[in-house]
Structure formats: structure tokens, C-alpha cells
N, C-alpha and C. Protein backbone atom coordinates (compact mmCIF):
# COMPACT_ATOMS: atom_id res chain seq x y z
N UNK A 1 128.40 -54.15 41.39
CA UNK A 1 127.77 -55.42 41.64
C UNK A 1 128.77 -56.39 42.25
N UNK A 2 129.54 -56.55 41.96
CA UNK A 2 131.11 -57.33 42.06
C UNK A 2 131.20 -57.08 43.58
N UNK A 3 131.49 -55.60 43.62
CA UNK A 3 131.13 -54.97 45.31
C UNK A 3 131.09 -55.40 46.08
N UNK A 4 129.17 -55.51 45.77
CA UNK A 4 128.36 -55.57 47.01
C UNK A 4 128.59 -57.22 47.00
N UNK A 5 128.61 -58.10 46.19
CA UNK A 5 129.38 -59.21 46.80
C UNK A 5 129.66 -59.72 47.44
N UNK A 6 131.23 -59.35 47.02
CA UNK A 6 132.70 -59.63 47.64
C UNK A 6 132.27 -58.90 49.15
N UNK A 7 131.35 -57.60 49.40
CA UNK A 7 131.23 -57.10 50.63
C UNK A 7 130.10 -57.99 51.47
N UNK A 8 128.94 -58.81 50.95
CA UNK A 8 128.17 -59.45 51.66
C UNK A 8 128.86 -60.77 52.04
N UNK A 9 129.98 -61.27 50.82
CA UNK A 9 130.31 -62.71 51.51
C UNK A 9 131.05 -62.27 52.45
N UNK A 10 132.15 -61.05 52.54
CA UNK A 10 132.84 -61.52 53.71
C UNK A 10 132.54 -60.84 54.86
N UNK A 11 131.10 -60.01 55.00
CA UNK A 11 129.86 -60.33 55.98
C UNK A 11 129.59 -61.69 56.49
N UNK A 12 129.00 -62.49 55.88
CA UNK A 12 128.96 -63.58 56.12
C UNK A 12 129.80 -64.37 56.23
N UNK A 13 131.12 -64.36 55.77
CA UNK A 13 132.11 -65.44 56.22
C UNK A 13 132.72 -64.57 57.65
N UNK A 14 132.92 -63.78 58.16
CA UNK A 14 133.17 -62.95 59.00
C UNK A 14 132.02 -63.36 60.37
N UNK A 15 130.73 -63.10 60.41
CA UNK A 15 129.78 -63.82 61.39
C UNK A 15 129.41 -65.11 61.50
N UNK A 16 130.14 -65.99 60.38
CA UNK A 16 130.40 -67.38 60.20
C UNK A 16 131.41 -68.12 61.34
N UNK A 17 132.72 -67.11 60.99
CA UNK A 17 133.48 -67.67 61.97
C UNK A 17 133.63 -67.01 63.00
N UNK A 18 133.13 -65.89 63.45
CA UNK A 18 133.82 -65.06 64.71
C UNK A 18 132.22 -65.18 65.54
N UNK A 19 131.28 -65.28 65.01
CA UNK A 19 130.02 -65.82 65.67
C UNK A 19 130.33 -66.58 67.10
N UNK A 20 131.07 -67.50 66.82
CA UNK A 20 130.90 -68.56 68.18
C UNK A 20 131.58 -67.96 69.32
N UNK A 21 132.99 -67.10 68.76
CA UNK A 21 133.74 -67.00 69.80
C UNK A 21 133.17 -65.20 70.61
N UNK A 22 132.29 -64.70 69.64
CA UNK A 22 131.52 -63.45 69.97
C UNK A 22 130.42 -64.20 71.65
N UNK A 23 129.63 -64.93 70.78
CA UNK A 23 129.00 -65.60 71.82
C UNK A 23 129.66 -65.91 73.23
N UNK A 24 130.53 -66.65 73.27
CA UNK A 24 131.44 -67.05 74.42
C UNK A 24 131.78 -66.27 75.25
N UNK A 25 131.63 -64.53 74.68
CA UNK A 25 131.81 -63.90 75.83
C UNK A 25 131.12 -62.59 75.90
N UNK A 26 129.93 -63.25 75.08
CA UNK A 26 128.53 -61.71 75.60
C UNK A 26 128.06 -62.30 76.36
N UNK A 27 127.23 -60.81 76.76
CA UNK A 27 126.68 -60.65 78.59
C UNK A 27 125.31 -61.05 77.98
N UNK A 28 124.75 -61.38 78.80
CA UNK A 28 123.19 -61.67 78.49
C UNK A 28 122.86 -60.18 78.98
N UNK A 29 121.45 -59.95 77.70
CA UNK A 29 121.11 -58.96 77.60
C UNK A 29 119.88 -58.68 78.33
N UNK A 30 119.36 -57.82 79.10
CA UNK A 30 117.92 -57.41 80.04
C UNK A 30 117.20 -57.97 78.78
N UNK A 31 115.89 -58.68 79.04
CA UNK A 31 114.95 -58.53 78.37
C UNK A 31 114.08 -57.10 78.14
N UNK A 32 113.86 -56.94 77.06
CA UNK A 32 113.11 -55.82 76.74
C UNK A 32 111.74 -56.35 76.32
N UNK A 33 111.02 -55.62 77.39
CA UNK A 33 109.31 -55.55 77.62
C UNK A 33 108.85 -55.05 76.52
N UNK A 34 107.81 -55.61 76.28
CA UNK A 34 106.70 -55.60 75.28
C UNK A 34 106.22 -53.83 75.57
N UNK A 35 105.73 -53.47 76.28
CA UNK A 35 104.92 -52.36 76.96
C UNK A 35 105.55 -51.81 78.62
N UNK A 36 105.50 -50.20 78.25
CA UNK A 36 106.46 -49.59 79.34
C UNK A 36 105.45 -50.03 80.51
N UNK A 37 106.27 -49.46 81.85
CA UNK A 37 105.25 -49.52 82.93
C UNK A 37 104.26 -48.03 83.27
N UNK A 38 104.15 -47.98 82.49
CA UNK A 38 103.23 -46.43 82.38
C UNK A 38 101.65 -47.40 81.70
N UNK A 39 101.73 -47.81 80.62
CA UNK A 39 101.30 -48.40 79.75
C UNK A 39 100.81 -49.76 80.67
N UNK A 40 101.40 -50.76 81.42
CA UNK A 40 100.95 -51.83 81.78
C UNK A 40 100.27 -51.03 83.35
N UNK A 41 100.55 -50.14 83.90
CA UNK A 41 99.74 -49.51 84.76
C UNK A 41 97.95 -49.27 84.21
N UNK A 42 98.44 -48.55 83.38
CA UNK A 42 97.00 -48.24 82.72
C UNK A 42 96.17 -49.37 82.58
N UNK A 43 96.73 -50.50 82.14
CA UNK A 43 96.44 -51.57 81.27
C UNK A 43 96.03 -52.25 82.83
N UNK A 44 96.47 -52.51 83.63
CA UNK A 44 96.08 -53.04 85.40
C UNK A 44 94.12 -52.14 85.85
N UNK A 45 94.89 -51.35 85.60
CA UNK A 45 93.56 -50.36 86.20
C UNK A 45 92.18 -50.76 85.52
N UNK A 46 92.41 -50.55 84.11
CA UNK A 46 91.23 -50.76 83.14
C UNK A 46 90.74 -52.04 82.95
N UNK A 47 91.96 -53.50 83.54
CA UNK A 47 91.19 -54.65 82.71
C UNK A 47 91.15 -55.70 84.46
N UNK A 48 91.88 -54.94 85.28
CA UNK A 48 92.60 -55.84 86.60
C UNK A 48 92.97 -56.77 86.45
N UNK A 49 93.93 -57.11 85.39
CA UNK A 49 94.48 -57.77 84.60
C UNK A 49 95.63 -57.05 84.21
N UNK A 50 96.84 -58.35 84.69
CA UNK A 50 98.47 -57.48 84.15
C UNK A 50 99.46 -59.16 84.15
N UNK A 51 99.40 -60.09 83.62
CA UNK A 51 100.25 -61.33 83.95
C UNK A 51 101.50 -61.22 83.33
N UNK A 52 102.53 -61.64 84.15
CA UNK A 52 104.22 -61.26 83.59
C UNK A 52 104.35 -60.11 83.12
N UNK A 53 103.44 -58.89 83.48
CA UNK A 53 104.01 -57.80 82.86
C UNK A 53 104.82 -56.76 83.82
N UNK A 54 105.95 -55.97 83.53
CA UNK A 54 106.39 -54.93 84.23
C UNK A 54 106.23 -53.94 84.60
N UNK A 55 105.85 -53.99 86.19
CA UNK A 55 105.85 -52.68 87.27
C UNK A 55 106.41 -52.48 88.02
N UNK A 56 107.94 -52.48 87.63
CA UNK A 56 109.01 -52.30 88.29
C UNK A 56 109.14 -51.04 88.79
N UNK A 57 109.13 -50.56 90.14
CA UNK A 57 108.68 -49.07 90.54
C UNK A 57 107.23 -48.78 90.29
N UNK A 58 106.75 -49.10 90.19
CA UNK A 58 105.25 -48.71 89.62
C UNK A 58 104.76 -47.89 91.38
N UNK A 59 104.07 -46.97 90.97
CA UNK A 59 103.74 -46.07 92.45
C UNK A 59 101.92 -46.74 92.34
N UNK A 60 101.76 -47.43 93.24
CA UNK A 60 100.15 -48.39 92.99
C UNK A 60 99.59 -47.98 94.37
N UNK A 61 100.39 -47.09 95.42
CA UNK A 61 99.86 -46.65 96.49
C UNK A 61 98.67 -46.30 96.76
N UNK A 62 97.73 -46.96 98.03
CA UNK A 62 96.03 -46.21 98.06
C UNK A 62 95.25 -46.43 97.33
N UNK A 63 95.54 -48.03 96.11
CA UNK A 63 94.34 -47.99 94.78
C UNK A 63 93.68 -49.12 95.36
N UNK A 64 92.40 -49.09 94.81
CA UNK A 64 91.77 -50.58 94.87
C UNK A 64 91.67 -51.50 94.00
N UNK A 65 92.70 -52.24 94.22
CA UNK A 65 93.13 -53.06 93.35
C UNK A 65 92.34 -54.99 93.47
N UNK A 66 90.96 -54.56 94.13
CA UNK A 66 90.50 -55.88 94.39
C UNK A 66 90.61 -56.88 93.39
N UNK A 67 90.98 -58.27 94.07
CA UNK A 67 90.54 -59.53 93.18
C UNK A 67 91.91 -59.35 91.75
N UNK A 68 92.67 -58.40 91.58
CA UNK A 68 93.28 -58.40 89.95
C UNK A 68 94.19 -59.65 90.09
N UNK A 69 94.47 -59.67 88.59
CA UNK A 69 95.55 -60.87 88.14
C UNK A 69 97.09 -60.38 88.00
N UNK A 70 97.63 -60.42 88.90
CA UNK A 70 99.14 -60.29 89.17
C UNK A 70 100.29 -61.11 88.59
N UNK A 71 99.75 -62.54 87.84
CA UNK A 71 100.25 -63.64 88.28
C UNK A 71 101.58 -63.32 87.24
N UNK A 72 103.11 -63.37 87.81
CA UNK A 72 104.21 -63.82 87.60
C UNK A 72 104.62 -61.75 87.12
N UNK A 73 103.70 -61.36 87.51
CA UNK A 73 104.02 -59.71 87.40
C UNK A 73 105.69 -59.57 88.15
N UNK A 74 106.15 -58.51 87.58
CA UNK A 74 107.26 -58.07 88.24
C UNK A 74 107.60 -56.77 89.02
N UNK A 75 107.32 -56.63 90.20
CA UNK A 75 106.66 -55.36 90.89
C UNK A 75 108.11 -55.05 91.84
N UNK A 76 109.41 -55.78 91.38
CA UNK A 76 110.40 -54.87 92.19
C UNK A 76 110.34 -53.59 92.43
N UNK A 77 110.67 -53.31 93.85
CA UNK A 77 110.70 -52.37 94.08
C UNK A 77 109.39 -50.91 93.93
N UNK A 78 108.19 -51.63 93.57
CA UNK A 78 107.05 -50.97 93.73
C UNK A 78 106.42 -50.44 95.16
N UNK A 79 105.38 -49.67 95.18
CA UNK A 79 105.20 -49.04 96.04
C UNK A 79 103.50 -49.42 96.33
N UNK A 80 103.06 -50.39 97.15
CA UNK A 80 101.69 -50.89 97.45
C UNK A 80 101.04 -50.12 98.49
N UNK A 81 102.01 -49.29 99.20
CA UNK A 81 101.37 -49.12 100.73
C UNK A 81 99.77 -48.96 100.60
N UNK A 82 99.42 -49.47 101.66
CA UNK A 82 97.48 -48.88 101.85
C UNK A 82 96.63 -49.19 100.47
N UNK A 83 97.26 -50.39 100.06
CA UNK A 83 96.80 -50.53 98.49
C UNK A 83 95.77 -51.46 99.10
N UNK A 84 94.22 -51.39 98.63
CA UNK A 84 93.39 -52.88 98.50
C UNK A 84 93.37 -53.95 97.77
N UNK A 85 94.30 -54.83 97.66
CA UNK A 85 94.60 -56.31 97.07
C UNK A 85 94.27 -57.24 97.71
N UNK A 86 92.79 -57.29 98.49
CA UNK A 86 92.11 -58.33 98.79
C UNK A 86 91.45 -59.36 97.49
N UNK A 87 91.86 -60.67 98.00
CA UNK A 87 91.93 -62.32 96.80
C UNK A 87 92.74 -61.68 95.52
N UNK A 88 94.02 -60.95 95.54
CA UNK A 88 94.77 -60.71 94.21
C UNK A 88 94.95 -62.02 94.01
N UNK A 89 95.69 -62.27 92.69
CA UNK A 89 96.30 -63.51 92.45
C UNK A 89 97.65 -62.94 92.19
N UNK A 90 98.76 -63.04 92.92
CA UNK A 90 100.18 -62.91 92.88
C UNK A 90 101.64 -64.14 92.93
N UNK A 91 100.68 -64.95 91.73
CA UNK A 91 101.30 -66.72 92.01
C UNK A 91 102.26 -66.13 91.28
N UNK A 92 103.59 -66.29 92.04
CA UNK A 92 104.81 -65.99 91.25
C UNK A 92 105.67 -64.93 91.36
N UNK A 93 104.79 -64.02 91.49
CA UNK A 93 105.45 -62.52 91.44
C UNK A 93 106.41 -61.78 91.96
N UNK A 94 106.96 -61.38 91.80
CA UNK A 94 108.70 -60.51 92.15
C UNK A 94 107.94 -58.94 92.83
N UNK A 95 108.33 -59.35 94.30
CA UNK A 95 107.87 -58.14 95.08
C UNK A 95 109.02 -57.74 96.10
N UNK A 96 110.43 -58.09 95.07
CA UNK A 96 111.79 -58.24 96.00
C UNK A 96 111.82 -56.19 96.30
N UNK A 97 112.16 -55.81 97.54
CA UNK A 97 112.23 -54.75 98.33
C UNK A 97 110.70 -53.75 97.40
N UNK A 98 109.89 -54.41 97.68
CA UNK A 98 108.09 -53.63 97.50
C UNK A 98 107.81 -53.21 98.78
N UNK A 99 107.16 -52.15 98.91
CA UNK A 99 106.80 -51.52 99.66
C UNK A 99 104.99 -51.42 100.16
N UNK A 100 105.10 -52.60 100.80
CA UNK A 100 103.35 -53.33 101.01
C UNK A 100 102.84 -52.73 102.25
N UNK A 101 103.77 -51.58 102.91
CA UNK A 101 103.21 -51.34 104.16
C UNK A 101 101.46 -51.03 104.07
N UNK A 102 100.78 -51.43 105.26
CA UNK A 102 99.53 -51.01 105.94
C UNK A 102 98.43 -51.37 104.44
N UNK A 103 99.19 -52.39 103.54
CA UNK A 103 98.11 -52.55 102.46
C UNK A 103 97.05 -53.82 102.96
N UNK A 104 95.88 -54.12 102.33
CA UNK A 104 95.29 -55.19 102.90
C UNK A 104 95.29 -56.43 101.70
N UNK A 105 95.89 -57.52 102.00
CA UNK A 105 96.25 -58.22 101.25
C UNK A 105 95.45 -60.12 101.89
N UNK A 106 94.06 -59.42 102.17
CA UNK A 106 93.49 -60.64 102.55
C UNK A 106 93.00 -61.52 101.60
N UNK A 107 93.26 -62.93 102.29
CA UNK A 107 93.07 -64.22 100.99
C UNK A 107 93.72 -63.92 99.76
N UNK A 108 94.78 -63.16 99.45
CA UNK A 108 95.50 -62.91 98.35
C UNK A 108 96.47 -64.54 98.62
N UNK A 109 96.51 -64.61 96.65
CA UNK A 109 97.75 -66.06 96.97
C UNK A 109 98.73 -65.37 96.10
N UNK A 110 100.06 -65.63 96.80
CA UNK A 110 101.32 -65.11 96.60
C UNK A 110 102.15 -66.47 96.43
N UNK A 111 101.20 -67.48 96.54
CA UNK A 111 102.27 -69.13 96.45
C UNK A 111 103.78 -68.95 95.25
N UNK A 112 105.06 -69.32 96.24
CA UNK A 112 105.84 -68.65 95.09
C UNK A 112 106.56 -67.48 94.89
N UNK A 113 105.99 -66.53 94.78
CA UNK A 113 106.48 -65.44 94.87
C UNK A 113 107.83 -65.08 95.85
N UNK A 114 108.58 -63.98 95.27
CA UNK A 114 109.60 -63.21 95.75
C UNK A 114 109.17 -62.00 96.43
N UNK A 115 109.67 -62.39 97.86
CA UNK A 115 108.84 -61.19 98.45
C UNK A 115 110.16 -60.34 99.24
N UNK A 116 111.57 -60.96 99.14
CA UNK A 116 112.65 -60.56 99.95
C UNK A 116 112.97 -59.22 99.87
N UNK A 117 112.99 -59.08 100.95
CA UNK A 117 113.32 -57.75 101.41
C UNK A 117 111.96 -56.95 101.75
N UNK A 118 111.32 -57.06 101.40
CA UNK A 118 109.83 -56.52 101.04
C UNK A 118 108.92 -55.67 102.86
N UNK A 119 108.69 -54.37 102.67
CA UNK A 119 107.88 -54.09 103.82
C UNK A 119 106.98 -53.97 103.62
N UNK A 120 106.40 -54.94 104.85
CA UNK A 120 105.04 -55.93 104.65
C UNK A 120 104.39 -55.05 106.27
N UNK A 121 105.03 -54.22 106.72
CA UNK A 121 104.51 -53.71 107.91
C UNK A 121 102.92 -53.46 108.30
N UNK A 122 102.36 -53.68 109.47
CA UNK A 122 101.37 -53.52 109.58
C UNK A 122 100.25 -54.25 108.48
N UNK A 123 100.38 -54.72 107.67
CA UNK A 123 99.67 -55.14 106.48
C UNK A 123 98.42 -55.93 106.96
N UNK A 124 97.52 -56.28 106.07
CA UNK A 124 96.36 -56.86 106.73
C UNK A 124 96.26 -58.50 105.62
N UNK A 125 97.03 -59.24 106.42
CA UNK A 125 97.47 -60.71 105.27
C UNK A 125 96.78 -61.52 106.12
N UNK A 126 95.15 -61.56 106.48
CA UNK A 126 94.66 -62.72 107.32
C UNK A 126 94.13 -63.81 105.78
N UNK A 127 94.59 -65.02 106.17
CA UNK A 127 94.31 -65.68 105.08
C UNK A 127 94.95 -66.00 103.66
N UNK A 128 95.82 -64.80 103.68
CA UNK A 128 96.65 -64.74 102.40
C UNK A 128 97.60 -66.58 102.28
N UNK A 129 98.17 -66.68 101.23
CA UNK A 129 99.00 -68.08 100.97
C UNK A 129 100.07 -67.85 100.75
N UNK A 130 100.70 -67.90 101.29
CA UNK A 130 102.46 -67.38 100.88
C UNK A 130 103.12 -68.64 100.84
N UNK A 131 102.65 -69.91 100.28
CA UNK A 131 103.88 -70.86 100.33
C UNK A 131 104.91 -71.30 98.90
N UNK A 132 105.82 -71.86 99.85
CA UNK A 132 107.35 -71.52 99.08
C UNK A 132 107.56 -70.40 98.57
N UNK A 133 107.06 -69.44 99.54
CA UNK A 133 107.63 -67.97 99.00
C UNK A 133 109.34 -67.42 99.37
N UNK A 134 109.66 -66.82 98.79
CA UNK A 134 110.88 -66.10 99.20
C UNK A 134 110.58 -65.02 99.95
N UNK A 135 110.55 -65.44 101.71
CA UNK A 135 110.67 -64.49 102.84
C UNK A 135 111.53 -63.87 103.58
N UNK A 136 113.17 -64.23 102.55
CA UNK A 136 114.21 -63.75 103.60
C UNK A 136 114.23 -62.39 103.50
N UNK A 137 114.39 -61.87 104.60
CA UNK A 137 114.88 -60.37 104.97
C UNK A 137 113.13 -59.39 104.95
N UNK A 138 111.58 -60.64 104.90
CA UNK A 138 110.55 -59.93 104.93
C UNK A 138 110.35 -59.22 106.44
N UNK A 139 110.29 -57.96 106.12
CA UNK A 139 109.34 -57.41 107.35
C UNK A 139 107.91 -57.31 107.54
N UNK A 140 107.52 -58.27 108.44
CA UNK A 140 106.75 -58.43 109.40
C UNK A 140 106.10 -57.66 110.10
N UNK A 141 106.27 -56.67 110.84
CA UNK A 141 106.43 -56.48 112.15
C UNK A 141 105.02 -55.82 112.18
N UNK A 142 104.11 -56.21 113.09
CA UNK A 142 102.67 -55.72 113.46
C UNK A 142 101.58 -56.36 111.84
N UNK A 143 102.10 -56.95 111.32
CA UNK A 143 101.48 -57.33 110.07
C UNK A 143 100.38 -58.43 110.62
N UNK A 144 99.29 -58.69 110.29
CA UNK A 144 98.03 -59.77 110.81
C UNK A 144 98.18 -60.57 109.63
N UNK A 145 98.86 -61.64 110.38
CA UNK A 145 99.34 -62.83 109.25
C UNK A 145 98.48 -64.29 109.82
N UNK A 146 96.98 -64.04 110.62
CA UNK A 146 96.17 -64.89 111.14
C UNK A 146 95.48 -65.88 110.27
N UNK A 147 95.82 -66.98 110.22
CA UNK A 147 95.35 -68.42 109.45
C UNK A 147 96.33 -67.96 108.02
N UNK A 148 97.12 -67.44 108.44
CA UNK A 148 97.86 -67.42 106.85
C UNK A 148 98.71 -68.81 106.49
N UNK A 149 98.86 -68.77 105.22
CA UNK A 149 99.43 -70.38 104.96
C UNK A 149 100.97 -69.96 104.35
N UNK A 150 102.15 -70.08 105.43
CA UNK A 150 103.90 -69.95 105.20
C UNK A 150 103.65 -71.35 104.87
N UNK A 151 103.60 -72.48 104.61
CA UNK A 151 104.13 -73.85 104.15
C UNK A 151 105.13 -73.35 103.44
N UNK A 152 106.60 -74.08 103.86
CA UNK A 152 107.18 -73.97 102.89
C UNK A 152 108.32 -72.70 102.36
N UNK A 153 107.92 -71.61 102.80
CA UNK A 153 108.31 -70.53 102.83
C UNK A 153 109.86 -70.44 103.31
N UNK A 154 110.75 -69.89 102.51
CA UNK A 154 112.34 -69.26 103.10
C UNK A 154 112.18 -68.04 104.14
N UNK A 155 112.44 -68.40 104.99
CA UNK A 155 112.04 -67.39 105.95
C UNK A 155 113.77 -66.65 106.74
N UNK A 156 114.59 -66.99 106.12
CA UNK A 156 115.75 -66.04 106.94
C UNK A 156 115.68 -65.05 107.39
N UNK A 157 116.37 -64.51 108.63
CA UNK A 157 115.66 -63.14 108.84
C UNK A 157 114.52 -62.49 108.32
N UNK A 158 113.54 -63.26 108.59
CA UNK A 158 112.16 -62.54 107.97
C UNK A 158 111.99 -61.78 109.85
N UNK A 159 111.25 -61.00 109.78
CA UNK A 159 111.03 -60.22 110.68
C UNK A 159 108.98 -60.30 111.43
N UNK A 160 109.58 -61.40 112.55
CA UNK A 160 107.75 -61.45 112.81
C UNK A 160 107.21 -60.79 114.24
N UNK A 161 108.17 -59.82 114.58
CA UNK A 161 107.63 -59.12 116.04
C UNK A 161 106.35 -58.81 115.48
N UNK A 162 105.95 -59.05 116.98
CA UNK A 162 104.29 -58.17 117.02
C UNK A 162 103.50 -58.16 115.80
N UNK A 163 103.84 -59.12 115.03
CA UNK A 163 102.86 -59.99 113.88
C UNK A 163 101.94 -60.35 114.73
N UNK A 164 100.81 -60.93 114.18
CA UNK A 164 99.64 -61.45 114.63
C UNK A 164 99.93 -63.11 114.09
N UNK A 165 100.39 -63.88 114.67
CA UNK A 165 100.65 -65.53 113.77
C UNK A 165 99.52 -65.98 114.62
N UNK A 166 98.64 -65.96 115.42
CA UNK A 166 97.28 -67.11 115.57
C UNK A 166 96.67 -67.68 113.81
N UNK A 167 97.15 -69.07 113.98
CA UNK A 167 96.87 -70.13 113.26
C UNK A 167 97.54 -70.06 111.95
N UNK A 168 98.89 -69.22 112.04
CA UNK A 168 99.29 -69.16 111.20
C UNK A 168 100.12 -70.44 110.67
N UNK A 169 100.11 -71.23 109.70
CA UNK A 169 100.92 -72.04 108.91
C UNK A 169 102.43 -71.74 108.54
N UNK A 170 103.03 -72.37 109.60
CA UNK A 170 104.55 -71.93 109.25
C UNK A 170 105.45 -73.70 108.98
N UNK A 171 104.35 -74.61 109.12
CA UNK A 171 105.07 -76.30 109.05
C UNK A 171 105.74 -76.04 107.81
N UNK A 172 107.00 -76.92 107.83
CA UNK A 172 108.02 -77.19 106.72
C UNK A 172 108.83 -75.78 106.63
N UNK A 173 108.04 -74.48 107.07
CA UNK A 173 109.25 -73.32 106.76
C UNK A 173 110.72 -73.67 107.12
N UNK A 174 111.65 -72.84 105.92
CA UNK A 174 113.15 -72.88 106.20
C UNK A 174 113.76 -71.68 106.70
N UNK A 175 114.57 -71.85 107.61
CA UNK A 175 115.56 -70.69 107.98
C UNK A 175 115.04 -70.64 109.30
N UNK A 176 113.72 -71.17 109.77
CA UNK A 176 113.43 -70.47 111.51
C UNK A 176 114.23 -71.12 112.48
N UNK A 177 115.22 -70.65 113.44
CA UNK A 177 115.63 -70.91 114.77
C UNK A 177 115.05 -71.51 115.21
N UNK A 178 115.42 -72.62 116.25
CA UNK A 178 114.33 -73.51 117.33
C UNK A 178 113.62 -72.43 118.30
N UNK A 179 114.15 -71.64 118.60
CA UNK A 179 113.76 -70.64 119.20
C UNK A 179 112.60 -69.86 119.04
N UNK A 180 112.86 -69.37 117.71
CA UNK A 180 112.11 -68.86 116.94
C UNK A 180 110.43 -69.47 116.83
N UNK A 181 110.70 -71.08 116.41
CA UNK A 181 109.50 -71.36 116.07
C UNK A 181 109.08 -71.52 117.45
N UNK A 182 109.70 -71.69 118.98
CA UNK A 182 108.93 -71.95 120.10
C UNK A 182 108.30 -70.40 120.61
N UNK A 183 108.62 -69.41 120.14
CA UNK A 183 108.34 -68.51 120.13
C UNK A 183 106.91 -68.22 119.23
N UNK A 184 107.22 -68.53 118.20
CA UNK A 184 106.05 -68.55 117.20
C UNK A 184 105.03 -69.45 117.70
N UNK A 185 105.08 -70.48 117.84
CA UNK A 185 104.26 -71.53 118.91
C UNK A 185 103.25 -71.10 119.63
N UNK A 186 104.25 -70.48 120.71
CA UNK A 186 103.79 -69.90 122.06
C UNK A 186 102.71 -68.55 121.62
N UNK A 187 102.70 -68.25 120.47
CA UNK A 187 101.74 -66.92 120.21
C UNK A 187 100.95 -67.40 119.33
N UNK A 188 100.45 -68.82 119.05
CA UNK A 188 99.60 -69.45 118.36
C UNK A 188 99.48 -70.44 117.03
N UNK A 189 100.99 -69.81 116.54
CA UNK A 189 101.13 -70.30 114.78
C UNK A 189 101.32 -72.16 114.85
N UNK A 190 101.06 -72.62 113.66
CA UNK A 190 101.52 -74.17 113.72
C UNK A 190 102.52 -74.07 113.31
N UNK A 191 103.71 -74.62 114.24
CA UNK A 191 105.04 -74.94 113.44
C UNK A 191 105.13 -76.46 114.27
N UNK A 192 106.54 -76.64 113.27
CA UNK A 192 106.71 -78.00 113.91
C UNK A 192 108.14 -77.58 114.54
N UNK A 193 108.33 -78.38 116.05
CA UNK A 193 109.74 -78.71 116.72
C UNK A 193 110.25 -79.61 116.63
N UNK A 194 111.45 -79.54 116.87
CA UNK A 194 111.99 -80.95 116.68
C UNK A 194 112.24 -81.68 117.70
């Protein structure tokens, strides 16, 4: 009895004082998810419903994923191609290097969202909302981004050859070249020059 004690106080006097200076130099730890992404897959399919949950890699290629709730999901590095996510709600969501090629992502709102790095090729985004999104390093290229709304949007090396920008919303975007936006201009989009 005496023991266990003398062994719990100087437990406790031991994480009493070495506590603070332990702190001072741990790493912050990954959060650990509620439910694997096997599990929040399933859980997408059955309810089209998944908010802040993890599908990091998640293979979602070719599904019809109309109208679901995405919002603040974490889909690094997932795989959308040819996916139907027409009006998703993706306010927020982490789609840093996702793989969205040839998916149709019309009237979807992405306001927000991390989309960097992300191939967005060929994609069908007429209408979609991408503002203040994170667009640096997005590929573009042949994607129908017609009446889409960039307000706002980080656009560094985002990649818009042979995009479709008629009436596309690019006012207030950051990172575009003067060039760039007279270019963008000249093929229909609203930007502003200076």
C-alpha cells in the first residue's frame, strides 16, 4: 500500500513538473478520424452525405455522385475522374493534387476550397463557384469553366489553355499576369485591367 503511493505521487509529481517542458517540444500530432475512409466511402454512397469527413485517396472514379454534401470533406489526393458531381456542395474542401479529370462538376460550389495542384482537365465546371479558392498550380486545360464564378480565387500558375472562360468570373482574382487576364478577356471571361 505504502508502494503504490510513494509510486503514484511521484507519477504525479514527475508529470507535474516535466509536463510543461515535455510540451515545449512535442510535435503536434495528425488528428485521428473518427471513421476510416473505407467506412466514410460507404457512408457517402448510402446517405450523399460525408461533411469534414476523410477521403484521403478515396478511388470515387465514374460514380454518380449528384447533388451530395462534401462540405469541408478532405479528398487529398482522391481520384474523381468522370465522376457526376453536378450542384455537389464542396464549401471548403481539400482537393489539394485530386484527380477531377473529364468529371462533370456543374453548378457545384467549391467557394473556399483547396483545389492546388488539382487535375481539373477537360472537366465540365459550367456554372460551378470557385471563389476564394486555392487555384495555384490548378490544371485547366480544355476544362468548360463557362459563367463560372473565380471571384477571388489564388490563381498562380493555374493552367487555363483551351479552357472554355466565356463569362467566366475571374474580377478580384490573385496571381494573374496583365497578360494573362488580356488574354482571358480576349476569349470572353470578366476580368478587370488595370
Amino acid at each position: 500500500m505504502v508502494y503504490s503511493v510513494k509510486r503514484s505521487l511521484s507519477v504525479t509529481v514527475f508529470i507535474t513538473l516535466l509536463w510543461p517542458l515535455v510540451s515545449l517540444f512535442s510535435v503536434e500530432l495528425p488528428v485521428v478520424h473518427a471513421a476510416s475512409v473505407a467506412e466514410n466511402e460507404r457512408r457517402l454512397l448510402e446517405t450523399k452525405k460525408c461533411i469534414k469527413c476523410d477521403l484521403r485517396g478515396a478511388s470515387l472514379a465514374f460514380m454518380h455522385l449528384v447533388a451530395v454534401d462534401l462540405r469541408g470533406a478532405d479528398l487529398r489526393g482522391a481520384d474523381l475522374s468522370g465522376t457526376n458531381l453536378k450542384n455537389a456542395k464542396l464549401v471548403g474542401a481539400r482537393l489539394i493534387r485530386t484527380v477531377i479529370e473529364g468529371a462533370n462538376m456543374q453548378a457545384a460550389d467549391l467557394s473556399g476550397a483547396d483545389l492546388h495542384g488539382a487535375d481539373v482537365q477537360d472537366a465540365d465546371m459550367r456554372g460551378v463557384k470557385l471563389r476564394e479558392a486555392n487555384l495555384i498550380r490548378t490544371d485547366f486545360r480544355g476544362a468548360d469553366l463557362r459563367a463560372a464564378d473565380l471571384r477571388g480565387a489564388q490563381m498562380e500558375r493555374t493552367d487555363l489553355r483551351e479552357a472554355n472562360v466565356i463569362y467566366t468570373d475571374l474580377r478580384g482574382a490573385k496571381g494573374l499576369s496583365e497578360l494573362q487576364k488580356m488574354d482571358l478577356r480576349r476569349r470572353g471571361a470578366l476580368v478587370e485591367l488595370k
